[in-house]
Protein backbone atom coordinates (compact mmCIF):
# COMPACT_ATOMS: atom_id res chain seq x y z
CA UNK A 1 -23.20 -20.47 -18.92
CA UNK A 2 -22.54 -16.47 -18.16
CA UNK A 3 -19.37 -15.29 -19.91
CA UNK A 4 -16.84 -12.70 -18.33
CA UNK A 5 -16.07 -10.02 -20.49
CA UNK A 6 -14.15 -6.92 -19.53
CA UNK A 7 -14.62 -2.99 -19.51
CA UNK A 8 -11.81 -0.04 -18.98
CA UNK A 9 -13.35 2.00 -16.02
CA UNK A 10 -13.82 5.84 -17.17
CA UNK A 11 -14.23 8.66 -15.13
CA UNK A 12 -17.57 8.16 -14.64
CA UNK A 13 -17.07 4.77 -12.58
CA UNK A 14 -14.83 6.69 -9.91
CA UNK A 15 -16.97 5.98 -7.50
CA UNK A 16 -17.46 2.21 -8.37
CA UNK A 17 -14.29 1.85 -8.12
CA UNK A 18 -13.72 3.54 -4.71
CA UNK A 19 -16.30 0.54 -3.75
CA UNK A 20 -14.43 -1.60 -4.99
CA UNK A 21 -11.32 -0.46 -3.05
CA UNK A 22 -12.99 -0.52 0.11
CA UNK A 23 -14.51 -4.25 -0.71
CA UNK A 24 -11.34 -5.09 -0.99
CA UNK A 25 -9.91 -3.83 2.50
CA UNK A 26 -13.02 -5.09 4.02
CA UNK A 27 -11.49 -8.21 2.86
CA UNK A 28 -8.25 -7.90 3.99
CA UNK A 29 -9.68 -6.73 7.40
CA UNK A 30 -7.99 -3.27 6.83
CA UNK A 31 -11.19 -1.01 5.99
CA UNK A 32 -9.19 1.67 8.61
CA UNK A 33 -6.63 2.38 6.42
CA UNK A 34 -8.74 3.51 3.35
CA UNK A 35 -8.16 7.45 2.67
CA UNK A 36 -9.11 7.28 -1.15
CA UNK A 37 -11.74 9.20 -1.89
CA UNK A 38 -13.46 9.74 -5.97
CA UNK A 39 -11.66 12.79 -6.03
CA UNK A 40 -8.37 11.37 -5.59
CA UNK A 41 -9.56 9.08 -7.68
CA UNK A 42 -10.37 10.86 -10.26
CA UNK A 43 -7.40 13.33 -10.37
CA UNK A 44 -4.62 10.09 -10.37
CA UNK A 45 -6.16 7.16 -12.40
CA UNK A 46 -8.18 10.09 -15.12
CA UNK A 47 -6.67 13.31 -14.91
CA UNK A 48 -2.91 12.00 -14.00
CA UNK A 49 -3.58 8.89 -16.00
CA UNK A 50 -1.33 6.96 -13.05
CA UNK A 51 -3.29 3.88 -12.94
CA UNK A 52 -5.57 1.88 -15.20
CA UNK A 53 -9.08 0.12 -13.83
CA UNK A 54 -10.16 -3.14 -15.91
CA UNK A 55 -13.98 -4.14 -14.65
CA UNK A 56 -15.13 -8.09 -14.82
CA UNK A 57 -18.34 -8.12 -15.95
CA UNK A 58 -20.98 -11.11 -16.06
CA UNK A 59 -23.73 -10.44 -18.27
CA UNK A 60 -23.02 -6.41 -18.43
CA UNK A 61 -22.89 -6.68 -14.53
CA UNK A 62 -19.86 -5.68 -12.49
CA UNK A 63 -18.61 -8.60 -10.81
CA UNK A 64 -15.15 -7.57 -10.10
CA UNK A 65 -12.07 -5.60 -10.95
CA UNK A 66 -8.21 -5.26 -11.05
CA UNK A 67 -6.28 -1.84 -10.54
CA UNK A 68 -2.66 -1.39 -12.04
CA UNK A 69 0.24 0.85 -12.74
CA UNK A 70 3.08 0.86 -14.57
CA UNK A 71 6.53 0.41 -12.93
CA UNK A 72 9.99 0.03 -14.28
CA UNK A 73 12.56 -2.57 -13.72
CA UNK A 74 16.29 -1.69 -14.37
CA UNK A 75 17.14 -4.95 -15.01
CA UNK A 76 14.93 -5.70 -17.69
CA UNK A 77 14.87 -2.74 -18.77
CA UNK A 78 10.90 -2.11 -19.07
CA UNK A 79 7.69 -1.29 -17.86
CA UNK A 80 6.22 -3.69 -15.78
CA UNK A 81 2.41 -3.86 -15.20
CA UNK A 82 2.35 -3.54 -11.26
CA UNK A 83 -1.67 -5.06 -10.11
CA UNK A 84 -2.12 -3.16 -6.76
CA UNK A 85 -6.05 -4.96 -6.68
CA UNK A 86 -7.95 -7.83 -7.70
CA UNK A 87 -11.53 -8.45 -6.31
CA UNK A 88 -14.19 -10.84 -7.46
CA UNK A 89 -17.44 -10.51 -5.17
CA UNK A 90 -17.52 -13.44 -3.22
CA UNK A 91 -20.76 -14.70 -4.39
CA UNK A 92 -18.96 -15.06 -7.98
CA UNK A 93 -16.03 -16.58 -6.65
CA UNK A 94 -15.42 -20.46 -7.49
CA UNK A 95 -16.08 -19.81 -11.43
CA UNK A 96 -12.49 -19.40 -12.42
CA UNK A 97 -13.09 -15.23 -12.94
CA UNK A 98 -9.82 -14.35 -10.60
CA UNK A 99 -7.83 -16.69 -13.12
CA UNK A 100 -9.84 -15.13 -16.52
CA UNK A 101 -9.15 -11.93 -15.04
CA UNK A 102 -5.34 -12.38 -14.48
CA UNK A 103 -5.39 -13.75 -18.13
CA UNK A 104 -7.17 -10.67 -19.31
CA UNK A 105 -4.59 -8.71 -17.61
CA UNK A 106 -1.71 -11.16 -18.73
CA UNK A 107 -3.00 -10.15 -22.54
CA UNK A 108 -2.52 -6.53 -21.89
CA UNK A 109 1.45 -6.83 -20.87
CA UNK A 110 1.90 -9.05 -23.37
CA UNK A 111 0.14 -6.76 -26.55
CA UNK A 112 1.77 -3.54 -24.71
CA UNK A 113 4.90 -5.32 -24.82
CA UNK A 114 5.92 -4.80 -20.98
CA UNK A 115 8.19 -6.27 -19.68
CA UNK A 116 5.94 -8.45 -16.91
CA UNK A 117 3.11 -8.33 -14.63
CA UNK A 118 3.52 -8.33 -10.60
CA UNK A 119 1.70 -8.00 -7.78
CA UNK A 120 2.49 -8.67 -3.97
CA UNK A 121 0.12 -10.77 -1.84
CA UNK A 122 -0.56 -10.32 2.15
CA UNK A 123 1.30 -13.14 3.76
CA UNK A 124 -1.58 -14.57 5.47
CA UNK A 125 -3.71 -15.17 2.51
CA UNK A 126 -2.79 -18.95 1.98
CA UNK A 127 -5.36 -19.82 -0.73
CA UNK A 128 -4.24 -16.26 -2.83
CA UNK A 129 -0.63 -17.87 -2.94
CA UNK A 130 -1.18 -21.13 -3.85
CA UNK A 131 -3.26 -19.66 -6.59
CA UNK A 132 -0.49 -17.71 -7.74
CA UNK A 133 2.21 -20.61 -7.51
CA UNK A 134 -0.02 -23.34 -9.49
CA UNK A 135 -0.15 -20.75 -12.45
CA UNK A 136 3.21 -20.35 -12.57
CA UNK A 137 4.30 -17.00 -10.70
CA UNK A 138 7.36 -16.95 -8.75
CA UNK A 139 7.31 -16.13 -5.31
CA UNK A 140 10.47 -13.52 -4.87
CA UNK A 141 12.38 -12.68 -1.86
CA UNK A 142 11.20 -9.53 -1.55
CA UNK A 143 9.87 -7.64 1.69
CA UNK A 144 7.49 -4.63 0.56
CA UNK A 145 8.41 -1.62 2.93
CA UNK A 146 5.57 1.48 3.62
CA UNK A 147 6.45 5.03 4.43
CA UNK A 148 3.15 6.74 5.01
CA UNK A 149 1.91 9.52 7.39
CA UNK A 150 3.29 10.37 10.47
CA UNK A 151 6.16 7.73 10.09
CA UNK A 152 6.77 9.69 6.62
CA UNK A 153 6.79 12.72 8.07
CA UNK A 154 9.13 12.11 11.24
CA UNK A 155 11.51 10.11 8.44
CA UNK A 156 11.99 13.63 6.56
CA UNK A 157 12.34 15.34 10.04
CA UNK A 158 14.61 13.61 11.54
């Protein structure tokens, strides 16, 4: 049986990771809206240090990965680990590595002492949240809100 063991992405991965972005989108049938590039990559998850990549890894190959930044909660008073992504390749899906790597990521809030992890899901993605509820998350009442080019732009304007 293959075990999943897990690698911090350096700089040098910047472009694996853009991949793994756009896997991702591909996924959630919004490829269009990818603007990431390995520079920006580079400059905020290396240079900036605003975002941490962990890789999943069956035998030393890259089967996956999670992307996260910190954010703060006032009423806790801590950091939170905020997971933007998490993408296993389909053909390694069905082997519990979503749920190993959600563990793995679980571990680092906990030894960082953070306060806890989140993470929104797309609405439509069924299977995702029923995931999430039979491991215990709680599904808050919370509607995520975008600001982002033009509509950003004519907001300042205005």
């Amino acid at each position: 049986m293959s075990k999943l063991t897990f690698k911090i992405a350096e700089r040098k991965d910047s472009e694996l990771i853009l991949e793994y972005i756009k896997k991702l989108a591909k996924y959630e049938k919004r490829s269009d809206e990818v603007i990431a590039t390995t520079k920006s990559i580079e400059k905020w998850v290396f240079d900036e240090k605003q975002a941490e990549v962990l890789f999943a890894l069956e035998d030393e190959h890259v089967v996956g990965f999670a992307l996260y930044f910190l954010s703060f909660s006032t009423y806790i008073g801590n950091v939170n680990m905020h997971l933007e992504d998490l993408f296993i390749d389909p053909e390694y899906r069905g082997k519990g590595y979503g749920k190993t790597l959600l563990k793995e990521l679980a571990k680092i809030v906990e030894n960082r002492n953070y306060g806890r992890l989140e993470w929104t899901c797309l609405s439509w993605n069924k299977p995702s949240i029923n995931f999430y509820l039979s491991i215990g998350a709680d599904e808050k009442d919370w509607n995520v809100f975008h600001l982002t080019g033009d509509a950003l732009k004519n907001f300042i304007n205005e």
